[in-house]
N, C-alpha and C. Protein backbone atom coordinates (compact mmCIF):
# COMPACT_ATOMS: atom_id res chain seq x y z
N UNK A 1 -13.85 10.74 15.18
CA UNK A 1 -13.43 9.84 14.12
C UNK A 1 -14.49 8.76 13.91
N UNK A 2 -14.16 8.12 12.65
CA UNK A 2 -15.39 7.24 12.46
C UNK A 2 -14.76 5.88 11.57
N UNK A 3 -15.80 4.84 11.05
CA UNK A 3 -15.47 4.09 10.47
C UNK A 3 -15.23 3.94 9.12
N UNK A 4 -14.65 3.65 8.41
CA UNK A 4 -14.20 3.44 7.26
C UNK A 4 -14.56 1.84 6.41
N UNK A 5 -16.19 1.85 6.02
CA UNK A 5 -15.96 0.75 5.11
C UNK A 5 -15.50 0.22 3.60
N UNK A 6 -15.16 -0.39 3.46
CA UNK A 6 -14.35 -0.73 1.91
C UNK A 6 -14.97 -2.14 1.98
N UNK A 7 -15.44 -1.63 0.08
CA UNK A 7 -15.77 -3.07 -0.58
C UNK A 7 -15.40 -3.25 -1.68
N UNK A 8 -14.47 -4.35 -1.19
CA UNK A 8 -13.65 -4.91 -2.42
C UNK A 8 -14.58 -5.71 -3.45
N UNK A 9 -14.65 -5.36 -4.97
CA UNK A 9 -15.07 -6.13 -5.88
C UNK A 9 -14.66 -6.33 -7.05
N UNK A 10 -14.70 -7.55 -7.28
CA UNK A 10 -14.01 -8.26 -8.46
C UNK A 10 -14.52 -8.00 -9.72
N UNK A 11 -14.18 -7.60 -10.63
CA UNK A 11 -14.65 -7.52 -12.37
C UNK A 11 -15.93 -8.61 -12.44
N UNK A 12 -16.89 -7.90 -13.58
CA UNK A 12 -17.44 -9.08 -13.63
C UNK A 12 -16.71 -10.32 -15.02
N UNK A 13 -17.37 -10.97 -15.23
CA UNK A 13 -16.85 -12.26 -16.36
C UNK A 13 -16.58 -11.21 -17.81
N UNK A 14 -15.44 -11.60 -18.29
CA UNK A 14 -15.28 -10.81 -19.46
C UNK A 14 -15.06 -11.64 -20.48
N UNK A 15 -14.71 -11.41 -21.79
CA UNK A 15 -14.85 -12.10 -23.03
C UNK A 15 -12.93 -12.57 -22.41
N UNK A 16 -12.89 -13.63 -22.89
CA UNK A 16 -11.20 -13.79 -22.86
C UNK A 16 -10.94 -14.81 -24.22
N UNK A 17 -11.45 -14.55 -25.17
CA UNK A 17 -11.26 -15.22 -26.67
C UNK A 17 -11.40 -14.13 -27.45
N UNK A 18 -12.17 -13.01 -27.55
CA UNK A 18 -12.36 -12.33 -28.73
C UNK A 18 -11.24 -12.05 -28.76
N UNK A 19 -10.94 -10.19 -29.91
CA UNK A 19 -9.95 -9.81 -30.59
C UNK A 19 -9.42 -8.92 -29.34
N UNK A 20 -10.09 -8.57 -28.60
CA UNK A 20 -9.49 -7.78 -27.63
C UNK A 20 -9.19 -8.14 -26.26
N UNK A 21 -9.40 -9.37 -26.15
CA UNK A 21 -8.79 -10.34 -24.90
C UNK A 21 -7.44 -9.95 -24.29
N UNK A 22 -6.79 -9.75 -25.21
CA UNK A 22 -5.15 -9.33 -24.05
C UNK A 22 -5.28 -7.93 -23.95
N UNK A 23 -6.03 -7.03 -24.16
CA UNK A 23 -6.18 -5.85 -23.48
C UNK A 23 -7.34 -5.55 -22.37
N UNK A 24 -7.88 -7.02 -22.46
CA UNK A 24 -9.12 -7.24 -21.30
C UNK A 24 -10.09 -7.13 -22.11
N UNK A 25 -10.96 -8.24 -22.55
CA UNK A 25 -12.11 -7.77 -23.35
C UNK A 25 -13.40 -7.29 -23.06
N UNK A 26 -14.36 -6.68 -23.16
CA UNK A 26 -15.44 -6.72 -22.41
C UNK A 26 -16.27 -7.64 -21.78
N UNK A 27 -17.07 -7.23 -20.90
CA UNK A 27 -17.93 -7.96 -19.97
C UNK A 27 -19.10 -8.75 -20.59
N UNK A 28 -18.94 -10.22 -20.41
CA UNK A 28 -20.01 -10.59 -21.48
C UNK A 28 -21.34 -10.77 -20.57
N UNK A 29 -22.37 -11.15 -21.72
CA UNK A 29 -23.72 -11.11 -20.88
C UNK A 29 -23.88 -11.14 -19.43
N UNK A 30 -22.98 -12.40 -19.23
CA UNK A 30 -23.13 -12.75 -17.63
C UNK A 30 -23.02 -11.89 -16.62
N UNK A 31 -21.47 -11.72 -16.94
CA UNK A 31 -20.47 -10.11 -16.59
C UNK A 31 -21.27 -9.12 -16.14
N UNK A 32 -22.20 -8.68 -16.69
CA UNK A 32 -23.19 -7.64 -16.56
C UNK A 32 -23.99 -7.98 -15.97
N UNK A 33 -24.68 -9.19 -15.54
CA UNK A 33 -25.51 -9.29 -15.25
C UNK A 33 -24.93 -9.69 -13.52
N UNK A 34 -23.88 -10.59 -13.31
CA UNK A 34 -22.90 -10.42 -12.11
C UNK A 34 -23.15 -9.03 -12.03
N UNK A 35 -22.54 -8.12 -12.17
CA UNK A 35 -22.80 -6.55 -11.78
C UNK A 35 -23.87 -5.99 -11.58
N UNK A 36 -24.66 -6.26 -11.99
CA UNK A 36 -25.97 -5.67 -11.79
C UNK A 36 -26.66 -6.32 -10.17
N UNK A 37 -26.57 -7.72 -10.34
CA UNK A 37 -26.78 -8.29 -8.84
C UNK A 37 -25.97 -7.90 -7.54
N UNK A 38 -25.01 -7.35 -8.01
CA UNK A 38 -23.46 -6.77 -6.71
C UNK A 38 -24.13 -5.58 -6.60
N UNK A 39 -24.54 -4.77 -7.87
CA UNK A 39 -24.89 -3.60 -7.51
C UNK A 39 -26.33 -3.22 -6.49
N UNK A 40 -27.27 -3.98 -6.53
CA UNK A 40 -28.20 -4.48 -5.88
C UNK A 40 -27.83 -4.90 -4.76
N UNK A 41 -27.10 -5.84 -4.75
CA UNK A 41 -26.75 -5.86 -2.83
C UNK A 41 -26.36 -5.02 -2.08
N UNK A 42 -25.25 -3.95 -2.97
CA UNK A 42 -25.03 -2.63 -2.30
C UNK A 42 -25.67 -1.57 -1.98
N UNK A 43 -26.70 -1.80 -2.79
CA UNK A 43 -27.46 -0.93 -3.28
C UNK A 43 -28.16 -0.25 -1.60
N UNK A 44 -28.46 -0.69 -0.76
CA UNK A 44 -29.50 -0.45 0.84
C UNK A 44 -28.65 0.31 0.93
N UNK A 45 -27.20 0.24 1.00
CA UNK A 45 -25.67 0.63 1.62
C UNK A 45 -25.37 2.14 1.52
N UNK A 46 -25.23 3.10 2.37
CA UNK A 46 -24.77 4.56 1.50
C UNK A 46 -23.42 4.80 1.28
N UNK A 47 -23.67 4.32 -0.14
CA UNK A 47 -22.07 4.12 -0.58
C UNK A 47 -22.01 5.80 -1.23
N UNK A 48 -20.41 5.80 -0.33
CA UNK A 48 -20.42 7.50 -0.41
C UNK A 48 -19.63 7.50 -1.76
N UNK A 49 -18.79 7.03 -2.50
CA UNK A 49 -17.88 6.69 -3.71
C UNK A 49 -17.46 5.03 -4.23
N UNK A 50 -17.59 5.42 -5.54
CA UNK A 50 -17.42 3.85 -6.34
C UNK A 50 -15.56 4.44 -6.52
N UNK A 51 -14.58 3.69 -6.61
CA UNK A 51 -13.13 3.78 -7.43
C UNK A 51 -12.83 2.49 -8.12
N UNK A 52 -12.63 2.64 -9.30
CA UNK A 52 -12.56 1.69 -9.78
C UNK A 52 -11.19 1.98 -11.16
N UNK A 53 -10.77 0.20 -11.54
CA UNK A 53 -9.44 0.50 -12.53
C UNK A 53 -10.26 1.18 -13.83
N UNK A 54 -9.15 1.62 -14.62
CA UNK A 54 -9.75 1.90 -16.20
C UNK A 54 -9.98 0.87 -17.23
N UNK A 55 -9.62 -0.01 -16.75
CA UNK A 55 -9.03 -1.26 -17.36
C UNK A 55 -10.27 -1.76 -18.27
N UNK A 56 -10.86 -2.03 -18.96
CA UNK A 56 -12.18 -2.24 -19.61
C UNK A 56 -13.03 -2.89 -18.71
N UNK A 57 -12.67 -4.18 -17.85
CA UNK A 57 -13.75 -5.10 -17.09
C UNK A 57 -14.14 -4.69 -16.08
N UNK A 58 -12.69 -3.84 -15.33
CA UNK A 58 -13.70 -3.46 -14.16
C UNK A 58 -14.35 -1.91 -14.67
N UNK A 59 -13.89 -1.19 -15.68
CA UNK A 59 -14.51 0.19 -15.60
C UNK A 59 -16.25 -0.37 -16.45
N UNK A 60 -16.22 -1.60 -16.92
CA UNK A 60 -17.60 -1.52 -17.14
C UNK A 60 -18.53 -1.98 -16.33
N UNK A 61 -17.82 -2.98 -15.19
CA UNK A 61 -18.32 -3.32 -14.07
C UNK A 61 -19.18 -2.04 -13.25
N UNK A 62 -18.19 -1.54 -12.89
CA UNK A 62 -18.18 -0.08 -12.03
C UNK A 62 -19.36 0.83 -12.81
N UNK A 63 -19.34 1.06 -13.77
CA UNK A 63 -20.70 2.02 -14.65
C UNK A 63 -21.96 1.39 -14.50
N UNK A 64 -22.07 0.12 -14.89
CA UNK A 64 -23.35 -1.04 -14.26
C UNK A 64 -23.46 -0.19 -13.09
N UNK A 65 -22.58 -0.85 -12.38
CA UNK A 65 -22.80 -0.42 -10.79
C UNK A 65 -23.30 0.84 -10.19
N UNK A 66 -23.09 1.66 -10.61
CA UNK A 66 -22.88 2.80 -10.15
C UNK A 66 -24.69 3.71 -10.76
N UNK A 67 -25.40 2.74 -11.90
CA UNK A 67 -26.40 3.12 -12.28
C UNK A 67 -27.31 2.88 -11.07
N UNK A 68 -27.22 2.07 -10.08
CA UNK A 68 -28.20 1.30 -8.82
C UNK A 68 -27.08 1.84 -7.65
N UNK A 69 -25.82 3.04 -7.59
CA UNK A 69 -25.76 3.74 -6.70
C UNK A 69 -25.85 5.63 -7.21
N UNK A 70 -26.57 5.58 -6.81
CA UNK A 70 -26.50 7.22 -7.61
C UNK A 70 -25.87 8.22 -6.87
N UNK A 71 -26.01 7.91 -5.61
CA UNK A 71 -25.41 9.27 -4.61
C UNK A 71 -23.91 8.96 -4.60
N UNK A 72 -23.10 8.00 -5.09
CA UNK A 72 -21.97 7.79 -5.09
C UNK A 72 -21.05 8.73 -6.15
N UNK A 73 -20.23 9.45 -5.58
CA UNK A 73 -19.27 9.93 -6.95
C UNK A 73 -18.22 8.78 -7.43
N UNK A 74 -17.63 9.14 -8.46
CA UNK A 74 -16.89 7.77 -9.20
C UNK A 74 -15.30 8.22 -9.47
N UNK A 75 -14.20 7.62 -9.40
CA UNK A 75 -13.15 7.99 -9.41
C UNK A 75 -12.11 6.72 -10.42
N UNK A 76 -12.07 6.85 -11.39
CA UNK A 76 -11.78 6.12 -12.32
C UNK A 76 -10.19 6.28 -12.21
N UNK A 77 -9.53 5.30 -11.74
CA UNK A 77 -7.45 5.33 -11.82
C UNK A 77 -7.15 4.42 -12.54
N UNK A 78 -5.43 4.65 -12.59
CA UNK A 78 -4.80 3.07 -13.52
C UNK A 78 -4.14 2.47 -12.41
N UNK A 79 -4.21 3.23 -11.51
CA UNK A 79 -3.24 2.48 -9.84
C UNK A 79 -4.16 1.21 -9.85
N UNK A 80 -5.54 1.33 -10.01
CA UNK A 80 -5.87 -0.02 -9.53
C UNK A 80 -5.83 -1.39 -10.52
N UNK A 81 -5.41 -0.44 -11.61
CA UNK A 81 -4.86 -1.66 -12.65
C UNK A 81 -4.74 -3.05 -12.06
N UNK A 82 -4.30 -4.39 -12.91
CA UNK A 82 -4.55 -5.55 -12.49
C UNK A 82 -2.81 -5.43 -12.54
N UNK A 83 -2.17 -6.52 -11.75
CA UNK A 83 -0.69 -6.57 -11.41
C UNK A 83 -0.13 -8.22 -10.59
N UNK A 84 1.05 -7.96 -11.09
CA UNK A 84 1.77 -8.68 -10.31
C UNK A 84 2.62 -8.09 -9.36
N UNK A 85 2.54 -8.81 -7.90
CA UNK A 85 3.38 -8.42 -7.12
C UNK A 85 4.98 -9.03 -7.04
N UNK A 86 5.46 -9.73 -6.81
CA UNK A 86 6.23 -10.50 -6.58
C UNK A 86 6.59 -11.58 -7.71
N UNK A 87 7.61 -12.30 -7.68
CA UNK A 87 7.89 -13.43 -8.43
C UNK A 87 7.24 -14.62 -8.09
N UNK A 88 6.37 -15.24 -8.92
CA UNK A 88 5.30 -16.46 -8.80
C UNK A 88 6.16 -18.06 -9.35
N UNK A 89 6.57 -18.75 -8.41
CA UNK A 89 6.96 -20.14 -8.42
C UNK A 89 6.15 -20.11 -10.01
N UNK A 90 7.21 -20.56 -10.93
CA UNK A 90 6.86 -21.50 -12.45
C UNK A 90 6.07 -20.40 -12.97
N UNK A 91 6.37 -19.13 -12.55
CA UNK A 91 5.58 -17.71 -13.71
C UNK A 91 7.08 -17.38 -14.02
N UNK A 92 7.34 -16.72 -15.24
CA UNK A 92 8.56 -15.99 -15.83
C UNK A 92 8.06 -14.43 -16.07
N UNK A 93 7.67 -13.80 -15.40
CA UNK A 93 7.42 -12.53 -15.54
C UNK A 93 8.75 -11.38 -15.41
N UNK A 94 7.90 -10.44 -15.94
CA UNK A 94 8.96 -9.47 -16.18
C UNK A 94 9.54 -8.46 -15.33
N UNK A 95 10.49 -8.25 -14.54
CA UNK A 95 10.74 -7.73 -13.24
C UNK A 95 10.47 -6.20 -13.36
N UNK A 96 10.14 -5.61 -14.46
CA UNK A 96 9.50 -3.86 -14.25
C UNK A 96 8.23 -3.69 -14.33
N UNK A 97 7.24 -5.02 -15.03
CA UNK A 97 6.30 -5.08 -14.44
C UNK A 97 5.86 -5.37 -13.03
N UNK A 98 6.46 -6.38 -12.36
CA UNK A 98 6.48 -6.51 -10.84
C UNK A 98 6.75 -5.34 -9.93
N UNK A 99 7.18 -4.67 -10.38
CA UNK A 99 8.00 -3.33 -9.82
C UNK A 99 6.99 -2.15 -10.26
N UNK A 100 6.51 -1.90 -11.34
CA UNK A 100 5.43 -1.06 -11.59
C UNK A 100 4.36 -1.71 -11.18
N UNK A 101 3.44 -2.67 -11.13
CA UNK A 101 2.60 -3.08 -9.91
C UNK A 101 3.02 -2.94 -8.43
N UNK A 102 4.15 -3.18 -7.95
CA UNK A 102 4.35 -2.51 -6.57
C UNK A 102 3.99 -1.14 -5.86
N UNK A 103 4.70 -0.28 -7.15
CA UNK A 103 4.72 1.13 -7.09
C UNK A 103 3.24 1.43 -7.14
N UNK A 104 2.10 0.78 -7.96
CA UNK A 104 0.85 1.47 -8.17
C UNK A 104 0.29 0.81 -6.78
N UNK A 105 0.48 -0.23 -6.54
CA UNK A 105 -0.44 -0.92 -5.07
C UNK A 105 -0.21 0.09 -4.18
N UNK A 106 1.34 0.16 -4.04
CA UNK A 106 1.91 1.23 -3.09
C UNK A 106 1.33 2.97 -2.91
N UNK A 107 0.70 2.94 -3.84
CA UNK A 107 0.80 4.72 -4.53
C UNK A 107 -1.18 4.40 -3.85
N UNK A 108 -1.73 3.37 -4.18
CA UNK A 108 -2.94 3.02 -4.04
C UNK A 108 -3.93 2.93 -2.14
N UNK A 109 -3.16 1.97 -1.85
CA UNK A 109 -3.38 1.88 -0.79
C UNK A 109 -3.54 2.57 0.49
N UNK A 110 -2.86 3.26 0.28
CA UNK A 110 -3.17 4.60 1.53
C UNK A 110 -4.44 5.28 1.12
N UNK A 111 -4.50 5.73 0.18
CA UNK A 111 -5.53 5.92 -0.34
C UNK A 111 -7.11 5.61 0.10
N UNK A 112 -7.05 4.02 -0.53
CA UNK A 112 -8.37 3.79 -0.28
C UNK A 112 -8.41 3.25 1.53
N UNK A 113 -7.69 2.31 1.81
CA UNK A 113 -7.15 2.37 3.12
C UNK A 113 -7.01 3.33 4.00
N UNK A 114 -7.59 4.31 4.13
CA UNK A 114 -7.38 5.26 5.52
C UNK A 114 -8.54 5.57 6.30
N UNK A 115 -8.49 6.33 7.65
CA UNK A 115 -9.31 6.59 8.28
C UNK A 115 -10.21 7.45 7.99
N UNK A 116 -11.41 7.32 8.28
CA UNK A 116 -12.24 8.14 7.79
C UNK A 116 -12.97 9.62 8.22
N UNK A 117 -12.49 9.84 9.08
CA UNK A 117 -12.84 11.33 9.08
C UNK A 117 -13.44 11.51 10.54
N UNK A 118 -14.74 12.46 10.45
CA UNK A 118 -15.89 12.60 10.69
C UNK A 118 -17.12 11.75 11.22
N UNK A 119 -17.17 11.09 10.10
CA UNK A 119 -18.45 10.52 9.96
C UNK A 119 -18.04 8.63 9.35
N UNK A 120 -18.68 8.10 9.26
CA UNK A 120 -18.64 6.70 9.14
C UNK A 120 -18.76 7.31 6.65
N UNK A 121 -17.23 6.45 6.28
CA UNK A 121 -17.54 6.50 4.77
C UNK A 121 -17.67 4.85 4.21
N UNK A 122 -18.47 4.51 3.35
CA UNK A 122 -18.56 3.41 2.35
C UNK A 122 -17.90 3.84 1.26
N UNK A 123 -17.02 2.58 0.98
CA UNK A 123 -16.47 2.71 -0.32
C UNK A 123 -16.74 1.69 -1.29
N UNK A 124 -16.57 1.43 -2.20
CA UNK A 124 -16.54 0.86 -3.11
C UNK A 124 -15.54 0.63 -4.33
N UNK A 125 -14.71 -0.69 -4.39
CA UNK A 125 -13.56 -0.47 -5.26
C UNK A 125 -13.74 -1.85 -6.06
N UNK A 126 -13.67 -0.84 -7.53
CA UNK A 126 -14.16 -2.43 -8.28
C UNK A 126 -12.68 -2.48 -9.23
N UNK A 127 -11.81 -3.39 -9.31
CA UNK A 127 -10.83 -3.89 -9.36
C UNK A 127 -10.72 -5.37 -9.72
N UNK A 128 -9.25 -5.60 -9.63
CA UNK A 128 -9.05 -7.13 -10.26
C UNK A 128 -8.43 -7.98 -8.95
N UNK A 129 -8.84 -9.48 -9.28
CA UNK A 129 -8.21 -10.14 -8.73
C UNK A 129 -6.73 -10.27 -8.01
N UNK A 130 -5.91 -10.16 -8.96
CA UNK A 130 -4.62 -10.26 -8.02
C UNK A 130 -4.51 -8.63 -7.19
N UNK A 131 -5.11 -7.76 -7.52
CA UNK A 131 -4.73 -6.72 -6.57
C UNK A 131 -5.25 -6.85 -5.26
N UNK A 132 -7.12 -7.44 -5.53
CA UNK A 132 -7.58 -7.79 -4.21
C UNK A 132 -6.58 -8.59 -3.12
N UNK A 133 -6.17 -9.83 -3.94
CA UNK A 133 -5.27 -10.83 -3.36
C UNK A 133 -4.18 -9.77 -2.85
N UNK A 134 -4.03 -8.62 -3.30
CA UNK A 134 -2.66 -8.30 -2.52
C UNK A 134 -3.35 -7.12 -0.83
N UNK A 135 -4.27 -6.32 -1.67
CA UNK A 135 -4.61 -5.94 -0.49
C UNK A 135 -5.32 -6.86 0.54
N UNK A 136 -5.62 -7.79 0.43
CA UNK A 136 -6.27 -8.69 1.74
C UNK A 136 -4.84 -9.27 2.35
N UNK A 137 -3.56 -9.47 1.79
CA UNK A 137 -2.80 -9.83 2.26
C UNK A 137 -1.71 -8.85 3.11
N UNK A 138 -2.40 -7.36 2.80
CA UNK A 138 -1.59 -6.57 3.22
C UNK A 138 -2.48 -6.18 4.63
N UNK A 139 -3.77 -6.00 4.51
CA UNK A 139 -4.68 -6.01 5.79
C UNK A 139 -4.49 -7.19 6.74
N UNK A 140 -3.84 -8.17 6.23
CA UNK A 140 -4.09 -9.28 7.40
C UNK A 140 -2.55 -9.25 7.38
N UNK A 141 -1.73 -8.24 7.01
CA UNK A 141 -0.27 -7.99 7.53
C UNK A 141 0.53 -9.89 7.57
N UNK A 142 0.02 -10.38 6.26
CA UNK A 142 1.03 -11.67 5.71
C UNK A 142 2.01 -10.82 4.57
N UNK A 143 3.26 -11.50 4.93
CA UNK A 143 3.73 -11.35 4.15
C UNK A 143 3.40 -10.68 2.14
N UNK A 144 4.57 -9.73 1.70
CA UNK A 144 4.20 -9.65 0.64
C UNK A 144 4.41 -10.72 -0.45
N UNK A 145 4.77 -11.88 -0.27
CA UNK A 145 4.67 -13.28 -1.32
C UNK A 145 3.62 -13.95 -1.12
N UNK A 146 2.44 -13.68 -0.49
CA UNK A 146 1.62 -14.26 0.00
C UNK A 146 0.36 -13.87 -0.90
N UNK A 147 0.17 -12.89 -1.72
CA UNK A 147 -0.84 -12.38 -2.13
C UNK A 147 -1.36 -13.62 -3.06
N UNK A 148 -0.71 -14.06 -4.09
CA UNK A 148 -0.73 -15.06 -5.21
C UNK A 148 -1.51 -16.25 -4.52
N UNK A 149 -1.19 -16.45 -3.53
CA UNK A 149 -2.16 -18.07 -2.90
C UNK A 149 -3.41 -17.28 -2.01
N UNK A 150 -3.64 -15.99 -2.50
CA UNK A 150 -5.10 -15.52 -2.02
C UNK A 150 -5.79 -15.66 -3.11
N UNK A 151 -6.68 -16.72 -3.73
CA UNK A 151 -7.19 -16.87 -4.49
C UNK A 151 -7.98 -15.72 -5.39
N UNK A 152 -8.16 -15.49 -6.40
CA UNK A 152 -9.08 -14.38 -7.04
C UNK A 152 -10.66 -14.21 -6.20
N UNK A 153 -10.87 -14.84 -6.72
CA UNK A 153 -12.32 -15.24 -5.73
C UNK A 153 -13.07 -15.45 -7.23
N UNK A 154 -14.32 -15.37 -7.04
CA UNK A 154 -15.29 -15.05 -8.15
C UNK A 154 -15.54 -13.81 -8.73
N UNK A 155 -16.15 -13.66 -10.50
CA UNK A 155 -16.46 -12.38 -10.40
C UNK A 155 -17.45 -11.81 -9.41
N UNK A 156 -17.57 -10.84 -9.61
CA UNK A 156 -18.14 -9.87 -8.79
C UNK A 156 -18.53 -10.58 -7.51
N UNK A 157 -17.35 -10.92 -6.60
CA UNK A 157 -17.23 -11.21 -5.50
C UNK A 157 -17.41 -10.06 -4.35
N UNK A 158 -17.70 -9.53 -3.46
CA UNK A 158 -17.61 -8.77 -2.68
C UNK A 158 -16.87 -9.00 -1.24
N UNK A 159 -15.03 -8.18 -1.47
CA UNK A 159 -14.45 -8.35 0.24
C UNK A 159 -14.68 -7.13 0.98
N UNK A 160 -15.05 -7.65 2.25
CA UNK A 160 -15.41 -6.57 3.13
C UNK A 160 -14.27 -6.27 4.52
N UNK A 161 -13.74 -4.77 4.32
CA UNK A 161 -13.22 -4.24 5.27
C UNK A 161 -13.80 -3.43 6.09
N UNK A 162 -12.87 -2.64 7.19
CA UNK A 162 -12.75 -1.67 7.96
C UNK A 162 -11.90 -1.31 8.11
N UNK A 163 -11.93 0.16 8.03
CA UNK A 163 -10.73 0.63 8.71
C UNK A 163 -11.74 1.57 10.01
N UNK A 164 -11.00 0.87 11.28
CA UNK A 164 -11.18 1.31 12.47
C UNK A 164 -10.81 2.80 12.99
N UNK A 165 -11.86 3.66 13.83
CA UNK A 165 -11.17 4.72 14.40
C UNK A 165 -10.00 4.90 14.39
N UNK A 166 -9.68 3.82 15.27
CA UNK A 166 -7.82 3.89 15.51
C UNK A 166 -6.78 3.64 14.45
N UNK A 167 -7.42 3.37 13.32
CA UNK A 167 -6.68 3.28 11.88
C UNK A 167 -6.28 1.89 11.81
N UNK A 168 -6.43 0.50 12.73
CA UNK A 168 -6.28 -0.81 12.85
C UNK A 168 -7.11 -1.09 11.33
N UNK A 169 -7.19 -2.04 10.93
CA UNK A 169 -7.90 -2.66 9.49
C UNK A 169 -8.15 -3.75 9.87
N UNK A 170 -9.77 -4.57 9.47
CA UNK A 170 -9.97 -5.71 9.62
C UNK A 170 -10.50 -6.09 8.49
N UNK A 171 -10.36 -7.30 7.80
CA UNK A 171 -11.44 -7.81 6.81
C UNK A 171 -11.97 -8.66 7.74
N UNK A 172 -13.31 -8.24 7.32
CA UNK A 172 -14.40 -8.70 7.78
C UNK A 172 -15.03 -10.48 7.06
N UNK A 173 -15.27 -9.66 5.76
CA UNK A 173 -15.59 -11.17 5.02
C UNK A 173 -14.85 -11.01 3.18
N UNK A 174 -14.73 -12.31 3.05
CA UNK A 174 -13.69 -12.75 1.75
C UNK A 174 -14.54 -13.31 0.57
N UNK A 175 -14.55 -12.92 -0.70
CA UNK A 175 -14.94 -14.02 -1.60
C UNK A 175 -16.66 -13.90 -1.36
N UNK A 176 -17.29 -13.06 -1.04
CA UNK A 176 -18.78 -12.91 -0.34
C UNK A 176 -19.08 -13.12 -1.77
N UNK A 177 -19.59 -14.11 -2.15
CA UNK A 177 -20.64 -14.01 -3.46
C UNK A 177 -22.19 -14.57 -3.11
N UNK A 178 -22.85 -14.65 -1.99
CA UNK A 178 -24.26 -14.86 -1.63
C UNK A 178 -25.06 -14.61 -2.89
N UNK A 179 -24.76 -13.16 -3.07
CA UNK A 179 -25.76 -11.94 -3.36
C UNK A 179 -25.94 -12.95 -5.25
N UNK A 180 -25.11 -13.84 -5.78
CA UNK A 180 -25.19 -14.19 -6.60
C UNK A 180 -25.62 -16.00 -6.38
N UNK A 181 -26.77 -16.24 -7.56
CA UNK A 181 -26.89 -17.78 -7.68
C UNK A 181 -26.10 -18.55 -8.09
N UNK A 182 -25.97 -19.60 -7.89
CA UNK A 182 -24.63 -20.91 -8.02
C UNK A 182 -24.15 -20.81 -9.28
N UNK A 183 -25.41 -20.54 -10.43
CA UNK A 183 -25.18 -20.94 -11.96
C UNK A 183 -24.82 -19.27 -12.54
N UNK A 184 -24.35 -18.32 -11.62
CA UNK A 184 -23.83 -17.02 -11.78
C UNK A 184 -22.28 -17.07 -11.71
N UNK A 185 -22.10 -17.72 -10.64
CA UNK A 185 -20.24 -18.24 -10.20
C UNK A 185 -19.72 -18.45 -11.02
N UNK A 186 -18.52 -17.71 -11.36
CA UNK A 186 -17.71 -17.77 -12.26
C UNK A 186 -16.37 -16.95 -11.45
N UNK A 187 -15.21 -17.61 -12.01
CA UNK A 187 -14.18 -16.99 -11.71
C UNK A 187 -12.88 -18.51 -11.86
């Protein structure tokens, strides 16, 4: 058996005024250019697969990306869609959306979360904020109301796991945005 790394990453900056803002608008200059620097840090890394949502920000994130990983295959879902888990103090959300974000985290997680085989795998999962917030809260086994006060982080933030031989999970590091300059930070 071997190790299992996972890297969690955040969308890069997207338009949130144009006409297509509530369906997620695209990645503006920056956005891309956040991605392109994430993709570069990964880049030494043998990232064996990119997975990423369909969602416009992160699937354009993830294509950036994936031009500066080439040996990576790509696995495009709606599980990793962006979601709410739970009911958020002073949010009025809609309880079948909460419930269909459960079901996709749920349907998700084993998934990218498991042991790895053989040989030591890199992953790569470019996704949204509140899902990260839920899987870091599910690796550090807090409660499921807890995800919401795990901050988004920045775009194209990079969280780093393991999943251990023994199938134990650690995050390693949170919110990693080094790989980006101060006047890049956004989120």
């Amino acid at each position: 058996m071997a190790n299992r790394y996972i890297y969690l990453v955040r969308h890069g900056q997207y338009d949130t005024k144009g006409p297509l803002h509530k369906l997620g608008g695209p990645l503006t200059r920056l956005g891309r250019r956040q991605a392109q620097r994430t993709a570069r840090c990964l880049a030494g890394l043998p990232i064996d697969a990119v997975y990423c949502s369909t969602q416009r920000r992160a699937a354009e994130t993830a294509r950036i990306m994936c031009r500066h990983l080439p040996r990576a295959r790509t696995w495009a879902t709606s599980l990793l869609w962006e979601g709410q888990f739970t009911r958020v103090p002073g949010l009025k959300l809609p309880v079948d959306w909460i419930r269909e974000s459960r079901r996709r985290a749920g349907r998700i997680f084993p998934r990218v979360f498991r042991p790895a085989g053989r040989r030591d795998q890199h992953i790569v999962v470019v996704c949204h904020g509140n899902l990260i917030g839920h899987f870091v809260s599910r690796v550090l086994r807090a409660p499921m109301s807890t995800w919401y006060r795990v901050r988004p982080g920045h775009n194209c933030s990079i969280c780093r796991c393991v999943v251990h031989k023994n199938g134990l999970i650690s995050l390693v590091s949170y919110n990693d945005c080094a790989h980006l300059p101060a006047a890049m930070r956004t989120g």
